[in-house]
Protein backbone atom coordinates (compact mmCIF):
# COMPACT_ATOMS: atom_id res chain seq x y z
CA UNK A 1 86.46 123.59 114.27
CA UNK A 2 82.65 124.54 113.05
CA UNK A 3 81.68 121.57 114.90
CA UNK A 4 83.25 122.63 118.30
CA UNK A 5 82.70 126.17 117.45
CA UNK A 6 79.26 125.97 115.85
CA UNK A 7 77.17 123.42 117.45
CA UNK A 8 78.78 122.57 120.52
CA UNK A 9 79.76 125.86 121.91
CA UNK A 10 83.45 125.37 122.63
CA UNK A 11 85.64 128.03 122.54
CA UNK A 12 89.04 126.40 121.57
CA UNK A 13 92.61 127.31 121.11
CA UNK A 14 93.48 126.42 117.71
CA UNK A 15 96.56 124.83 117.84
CA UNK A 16 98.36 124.08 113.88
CA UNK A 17 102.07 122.70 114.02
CA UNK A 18 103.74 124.04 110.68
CA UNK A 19 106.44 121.41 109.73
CA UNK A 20 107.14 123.53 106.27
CA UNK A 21 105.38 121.30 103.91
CA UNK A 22 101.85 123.68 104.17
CA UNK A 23 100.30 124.28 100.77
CA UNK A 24 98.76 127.73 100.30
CA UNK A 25 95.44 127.08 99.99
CA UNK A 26 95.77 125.18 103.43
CA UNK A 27 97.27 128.23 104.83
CA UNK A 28 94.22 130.16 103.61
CA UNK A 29 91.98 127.50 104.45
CA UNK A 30 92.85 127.86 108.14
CA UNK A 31 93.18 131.98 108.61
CA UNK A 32 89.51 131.98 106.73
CA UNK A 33 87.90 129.96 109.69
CA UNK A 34 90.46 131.51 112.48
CA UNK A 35 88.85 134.70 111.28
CA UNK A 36 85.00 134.04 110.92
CA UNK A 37 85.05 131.23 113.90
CA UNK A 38 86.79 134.44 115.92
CA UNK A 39 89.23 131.76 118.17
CA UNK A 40 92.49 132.17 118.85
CA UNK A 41 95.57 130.31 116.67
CA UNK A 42 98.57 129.03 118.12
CA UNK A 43 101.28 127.93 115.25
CA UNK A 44 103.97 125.62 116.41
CA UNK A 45 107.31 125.90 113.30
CA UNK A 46 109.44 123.00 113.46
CA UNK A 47 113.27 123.69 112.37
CA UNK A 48 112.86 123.35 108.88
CA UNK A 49 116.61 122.18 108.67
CA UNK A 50 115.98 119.38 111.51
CA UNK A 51 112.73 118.78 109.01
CA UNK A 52 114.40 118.44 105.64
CA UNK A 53 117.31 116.49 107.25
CA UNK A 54 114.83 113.91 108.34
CA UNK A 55 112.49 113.64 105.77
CA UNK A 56 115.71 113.31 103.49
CA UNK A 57 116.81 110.76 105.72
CA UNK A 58 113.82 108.83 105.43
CA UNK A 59 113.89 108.51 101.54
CA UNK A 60 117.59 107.49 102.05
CA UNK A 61 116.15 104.70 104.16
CA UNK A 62 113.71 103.06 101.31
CA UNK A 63 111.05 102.84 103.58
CA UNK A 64 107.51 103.34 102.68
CA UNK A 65 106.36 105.37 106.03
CA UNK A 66 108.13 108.75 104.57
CA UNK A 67 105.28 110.75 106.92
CA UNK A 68 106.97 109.95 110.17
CA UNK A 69 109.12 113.27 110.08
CA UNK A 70 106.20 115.33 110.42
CA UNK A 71 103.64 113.19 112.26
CA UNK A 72 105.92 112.29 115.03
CA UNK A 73 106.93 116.28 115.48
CA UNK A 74 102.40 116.73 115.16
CA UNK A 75 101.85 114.37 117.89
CA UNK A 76 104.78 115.00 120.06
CA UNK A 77 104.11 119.30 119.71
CA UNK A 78 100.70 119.20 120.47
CA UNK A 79 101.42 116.92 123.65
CA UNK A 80 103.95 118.97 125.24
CA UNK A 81 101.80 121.88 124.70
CA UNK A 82 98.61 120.30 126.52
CA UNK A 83 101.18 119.24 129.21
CA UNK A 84 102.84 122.39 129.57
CA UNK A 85 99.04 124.88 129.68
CA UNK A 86 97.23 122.01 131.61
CA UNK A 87 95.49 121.83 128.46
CA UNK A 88 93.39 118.61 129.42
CA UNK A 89 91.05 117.76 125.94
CA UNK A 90 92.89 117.57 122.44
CA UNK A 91 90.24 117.46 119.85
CA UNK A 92 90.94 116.30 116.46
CA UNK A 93 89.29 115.31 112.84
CA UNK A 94 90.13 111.60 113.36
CA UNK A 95 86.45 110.01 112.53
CA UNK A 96 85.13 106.26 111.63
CA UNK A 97 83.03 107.82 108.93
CA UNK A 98 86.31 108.39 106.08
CA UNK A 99 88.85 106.27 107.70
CA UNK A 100 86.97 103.03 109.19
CA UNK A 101 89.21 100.99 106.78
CA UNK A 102 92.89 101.54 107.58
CA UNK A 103 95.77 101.49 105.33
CA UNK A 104 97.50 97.47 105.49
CA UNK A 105 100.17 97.44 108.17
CA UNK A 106 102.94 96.91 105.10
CA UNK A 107 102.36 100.24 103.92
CA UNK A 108 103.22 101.95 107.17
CA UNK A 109 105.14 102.07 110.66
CA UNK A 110 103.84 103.82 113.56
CA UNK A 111 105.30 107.56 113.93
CA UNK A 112 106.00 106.95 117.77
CA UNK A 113 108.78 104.27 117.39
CA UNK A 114 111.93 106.22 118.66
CA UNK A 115 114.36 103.41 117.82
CA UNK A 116 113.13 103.35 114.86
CA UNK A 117 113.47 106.60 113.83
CA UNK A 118 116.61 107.40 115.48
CA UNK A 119 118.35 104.23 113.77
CA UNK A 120 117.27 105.78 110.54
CA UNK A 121 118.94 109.12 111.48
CA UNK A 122 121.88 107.44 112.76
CA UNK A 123 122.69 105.71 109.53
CA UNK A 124 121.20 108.45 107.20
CA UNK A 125 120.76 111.68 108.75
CA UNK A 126 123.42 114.67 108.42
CA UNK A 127 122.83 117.11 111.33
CA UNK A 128 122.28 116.94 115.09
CA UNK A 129 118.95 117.43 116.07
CA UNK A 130 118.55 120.15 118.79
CA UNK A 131 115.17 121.40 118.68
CA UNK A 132 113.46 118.27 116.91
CA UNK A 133 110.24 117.46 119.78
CA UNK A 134 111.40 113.94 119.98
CA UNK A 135 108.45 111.48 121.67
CA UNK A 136 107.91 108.10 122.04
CA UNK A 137 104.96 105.31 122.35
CA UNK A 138 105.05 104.99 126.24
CA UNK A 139 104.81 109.29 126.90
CA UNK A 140 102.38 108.77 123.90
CA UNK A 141 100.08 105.87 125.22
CA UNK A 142 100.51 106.19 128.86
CA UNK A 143 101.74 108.99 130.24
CA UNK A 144 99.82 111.44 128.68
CA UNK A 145 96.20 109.44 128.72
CA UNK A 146 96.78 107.79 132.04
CA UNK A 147 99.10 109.97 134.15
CA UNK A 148 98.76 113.61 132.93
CA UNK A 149 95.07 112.43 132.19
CA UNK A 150 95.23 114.18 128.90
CA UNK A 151 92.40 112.67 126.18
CA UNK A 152 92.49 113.39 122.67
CA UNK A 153 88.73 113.51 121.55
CA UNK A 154 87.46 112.86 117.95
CA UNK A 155 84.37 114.78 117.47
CA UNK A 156 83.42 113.57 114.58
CA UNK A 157 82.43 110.79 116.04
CA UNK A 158 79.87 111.89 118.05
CA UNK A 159 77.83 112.94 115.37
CA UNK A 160 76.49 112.18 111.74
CA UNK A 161 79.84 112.92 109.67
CA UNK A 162 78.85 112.62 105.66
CA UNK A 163 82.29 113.66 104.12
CA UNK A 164 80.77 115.45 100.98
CA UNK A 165 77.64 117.33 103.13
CA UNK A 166 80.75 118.61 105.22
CA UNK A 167 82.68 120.35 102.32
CA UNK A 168 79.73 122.11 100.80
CA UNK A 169 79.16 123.84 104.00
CA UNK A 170 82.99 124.48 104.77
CA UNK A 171 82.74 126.19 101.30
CA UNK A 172 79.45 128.19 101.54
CA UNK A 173 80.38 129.25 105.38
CA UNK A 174 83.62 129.87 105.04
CA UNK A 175 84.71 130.55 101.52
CA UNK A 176 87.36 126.85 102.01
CA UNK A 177 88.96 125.48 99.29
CA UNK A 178 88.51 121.61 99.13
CA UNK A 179 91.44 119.38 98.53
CA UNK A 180 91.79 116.95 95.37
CA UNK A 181 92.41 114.33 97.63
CA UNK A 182 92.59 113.38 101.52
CA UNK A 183 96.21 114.60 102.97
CA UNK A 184 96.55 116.52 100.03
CA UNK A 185 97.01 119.62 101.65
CA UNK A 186 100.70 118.93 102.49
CA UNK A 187 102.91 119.57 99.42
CA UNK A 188 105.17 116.51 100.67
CA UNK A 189 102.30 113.77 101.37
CA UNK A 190 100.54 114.79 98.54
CA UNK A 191 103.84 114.11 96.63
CA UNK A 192 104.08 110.65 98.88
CA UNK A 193 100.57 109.46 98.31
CA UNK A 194 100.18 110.99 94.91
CA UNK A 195 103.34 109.59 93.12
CA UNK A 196 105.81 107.83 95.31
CA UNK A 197 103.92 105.03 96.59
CA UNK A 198 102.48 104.17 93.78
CA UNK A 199 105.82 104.31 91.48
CA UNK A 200 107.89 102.53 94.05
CA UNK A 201 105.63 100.19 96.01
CA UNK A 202 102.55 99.55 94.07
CA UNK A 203 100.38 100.95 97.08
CA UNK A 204 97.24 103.16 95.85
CA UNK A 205 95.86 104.84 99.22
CA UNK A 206 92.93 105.38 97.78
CA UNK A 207 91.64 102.01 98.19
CA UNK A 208 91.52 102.08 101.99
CA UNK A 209 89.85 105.76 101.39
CA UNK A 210 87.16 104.96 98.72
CA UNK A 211 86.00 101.51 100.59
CA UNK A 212 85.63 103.73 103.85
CA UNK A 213 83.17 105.89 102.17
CA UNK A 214 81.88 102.20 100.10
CA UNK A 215 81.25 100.52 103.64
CA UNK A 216 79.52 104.33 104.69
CA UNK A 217 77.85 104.14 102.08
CA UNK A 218 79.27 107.80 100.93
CA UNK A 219 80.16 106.72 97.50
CA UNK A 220 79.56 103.48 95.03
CA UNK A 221 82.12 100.73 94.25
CA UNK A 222 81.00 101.74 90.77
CA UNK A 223 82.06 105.22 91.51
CA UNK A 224 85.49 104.17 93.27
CA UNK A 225 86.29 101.82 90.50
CA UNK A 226 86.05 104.34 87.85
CA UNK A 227 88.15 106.75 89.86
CA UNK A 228 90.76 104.14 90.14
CA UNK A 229 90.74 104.16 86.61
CA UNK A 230 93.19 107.73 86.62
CA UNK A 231 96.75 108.12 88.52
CA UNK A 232 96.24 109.76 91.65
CA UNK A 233 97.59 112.95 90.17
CA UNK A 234 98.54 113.30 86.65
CA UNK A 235 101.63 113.49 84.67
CA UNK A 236 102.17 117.02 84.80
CA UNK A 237 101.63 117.33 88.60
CA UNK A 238 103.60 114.60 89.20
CA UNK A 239 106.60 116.40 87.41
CA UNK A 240 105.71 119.59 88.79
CA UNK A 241 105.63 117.89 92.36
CA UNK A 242 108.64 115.78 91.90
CA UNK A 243 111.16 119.33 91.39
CA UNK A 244 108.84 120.85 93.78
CA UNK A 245 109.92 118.27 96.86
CA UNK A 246 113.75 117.76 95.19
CA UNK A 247 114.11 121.61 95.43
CA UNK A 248 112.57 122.16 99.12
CA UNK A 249 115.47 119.11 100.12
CA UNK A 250 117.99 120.63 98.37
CA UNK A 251 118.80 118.52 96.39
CA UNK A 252 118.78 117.67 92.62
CA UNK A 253 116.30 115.87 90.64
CA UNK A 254 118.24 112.79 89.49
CA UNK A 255 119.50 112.26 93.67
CA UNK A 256 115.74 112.27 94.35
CA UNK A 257 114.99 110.22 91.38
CA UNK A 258 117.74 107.59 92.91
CA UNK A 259 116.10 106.74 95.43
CA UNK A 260 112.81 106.21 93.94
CA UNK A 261 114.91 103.27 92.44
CA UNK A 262 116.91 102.27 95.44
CA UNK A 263 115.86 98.38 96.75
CA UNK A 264 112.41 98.44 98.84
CA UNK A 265 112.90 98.59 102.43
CA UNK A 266 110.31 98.18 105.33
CA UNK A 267 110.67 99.13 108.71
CA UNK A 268 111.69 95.37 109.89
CA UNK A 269 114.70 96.85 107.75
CA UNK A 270 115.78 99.15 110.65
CA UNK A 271 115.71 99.04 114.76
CA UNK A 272 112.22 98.85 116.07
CA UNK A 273 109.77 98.09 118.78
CA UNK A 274 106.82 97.14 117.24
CA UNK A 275 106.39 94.21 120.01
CA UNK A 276 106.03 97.03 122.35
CA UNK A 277 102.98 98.60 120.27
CA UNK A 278 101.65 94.33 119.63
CA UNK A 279 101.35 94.10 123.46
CA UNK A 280 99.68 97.49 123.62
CA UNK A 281 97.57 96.51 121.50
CA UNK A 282 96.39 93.44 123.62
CA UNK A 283 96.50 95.19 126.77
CA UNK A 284 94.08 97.93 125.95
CA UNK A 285 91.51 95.40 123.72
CA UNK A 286 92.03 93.50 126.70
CA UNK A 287 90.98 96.30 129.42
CA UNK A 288 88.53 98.10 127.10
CA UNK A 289 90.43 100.71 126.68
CA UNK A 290 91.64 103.23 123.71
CA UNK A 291 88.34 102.92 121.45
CA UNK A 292 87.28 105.47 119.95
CA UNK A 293 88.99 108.68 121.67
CA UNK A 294 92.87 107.73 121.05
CA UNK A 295 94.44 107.89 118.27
């Protein structure tokens, strides 16, 4: 937003889809630069029934992708809106500078596979999903891009992104409240990243997020090593977080704690079409395509 805003002159709608999950100082975060930036907000709710049903759904599943819930709704929200205003640019944080080394396809399952995620709510969902903004890779990949000839643009790409320079001013300019971690301002993938993972599958994300800023040379291996060193969050936050998520799914503790202990399960578990998203893949390497403005 200060880059659009700031040094490029844009004048964009902000557009934030709430899926329930928002901590506070996120909230904050984003009415602090609404208000000094002076642009307009659009805020998208997602059913927070349809949302809890999912996301409960998903740890039913075993799975390790327990984002999908709210990145699918994210994706698909923001492309029905662009479709519906003739909203033709979708500009996003995406960058190469934090994220140039991506998490190992085991740890997760892309958000757009609707038999996937509908076999998963077949078999452990609860409720019928009326106002859920369902999506799916072809609208995702091809209509919208190709057809509707709607690009999603990472800025931060186009100029010199240092992760750490960008925080100081966000907190200077704009009084922002940095997060402990990346994705950490979502109570539930703070909770995912912070303690599931790494208590059920062994995964630390922070090893594809410290060697991006290694290979920018944004931080040491020295540096990332010793940080390594500590749990992602501690034992008390864990706790804390763990009644916080059982609470906001209704459910107890222990039925939560169940299914951190459940067998592991990966998509290849479930329905899928990740052929379809393989042959993507090629097509667009192939035709040059989908580099650095696609998500």
């Amino acid at each position: 937003m200060h880059f659009a805003v700031k040094e490029l002159g844009l004048r964009p709608l902000v557009f934030h889809v709430n899926a329930g999950w928002n901590t506070s100082f996120a909230e904050e975060n984003i009415q602090k630069m609404i208000k000094k930036l002076g642009v307009d907000l659009k805020i998208e709710t997602i059913n927070w029934e349809e949302m809890r049903d999912m996301q409960l759904a998903f740890f039913k599943a075993g799975v390790p992708h327990l984002d999908t819930p709210q990145d699918h709704a994210f994706m698909s929200v923001l492309d029905k809106f662009a479709e519906k205003y003739n909203i033709k640019y979708i500009l996003n944080g995406g960058n190469i500078s934090t994220e140039v080394i991506v998490n190992p396809n085991a740890w997760y399952y892309w958000g757009t596979d609707l038999k996937h995620l509908k076999d998963i709510l077949k078999r452990f969902g609860t409720i019928e999903y009326n106002t859920y903004p369902f999506t799916n890779v072809l609208r995702r990949k091809v209509y919208m891009p190709y057809i509707k000839r709607i690009k999603v643009v990472k800025l931060l790409n186009l100029t010199t992104y240092i992760k750490k320079e960008a925080e100081l001013l966000l907190e200077r300019e704009y009084d922002w409240t940095p997060y402990p971690q990346k994705h950490f301002e979502s109570i539930i993938t703070k909770f995912i990243e912070g303690y599931w993972l790494p208590e059920r599958f062994g995964y630390d994300i922070r090893k594809p997020q410290f060697s991006s800023l290694i290979l920018t040379e944004q931080m040491t291996r020295e540096e990332a090593m010793k940080r390594l060193e500590d749990k992602p969050i501690s034992d008390y936050e864990a706790e804390e977080s763990f009644s916080q998520v059982a609470s906001m799914l209704e459910i107890s503790n222990d039925e939560l704690f169940s299914y951190l202990e459940i067998p592991l399960k990966t998509y290849k578990d479930y329905k899928h079409q990740d052929y379809l998203f393989e042959i993507g893949a090629k097509i667009m390497y192939w035709l040059k395509l989908d580099k650095l403005i696609r998500k």
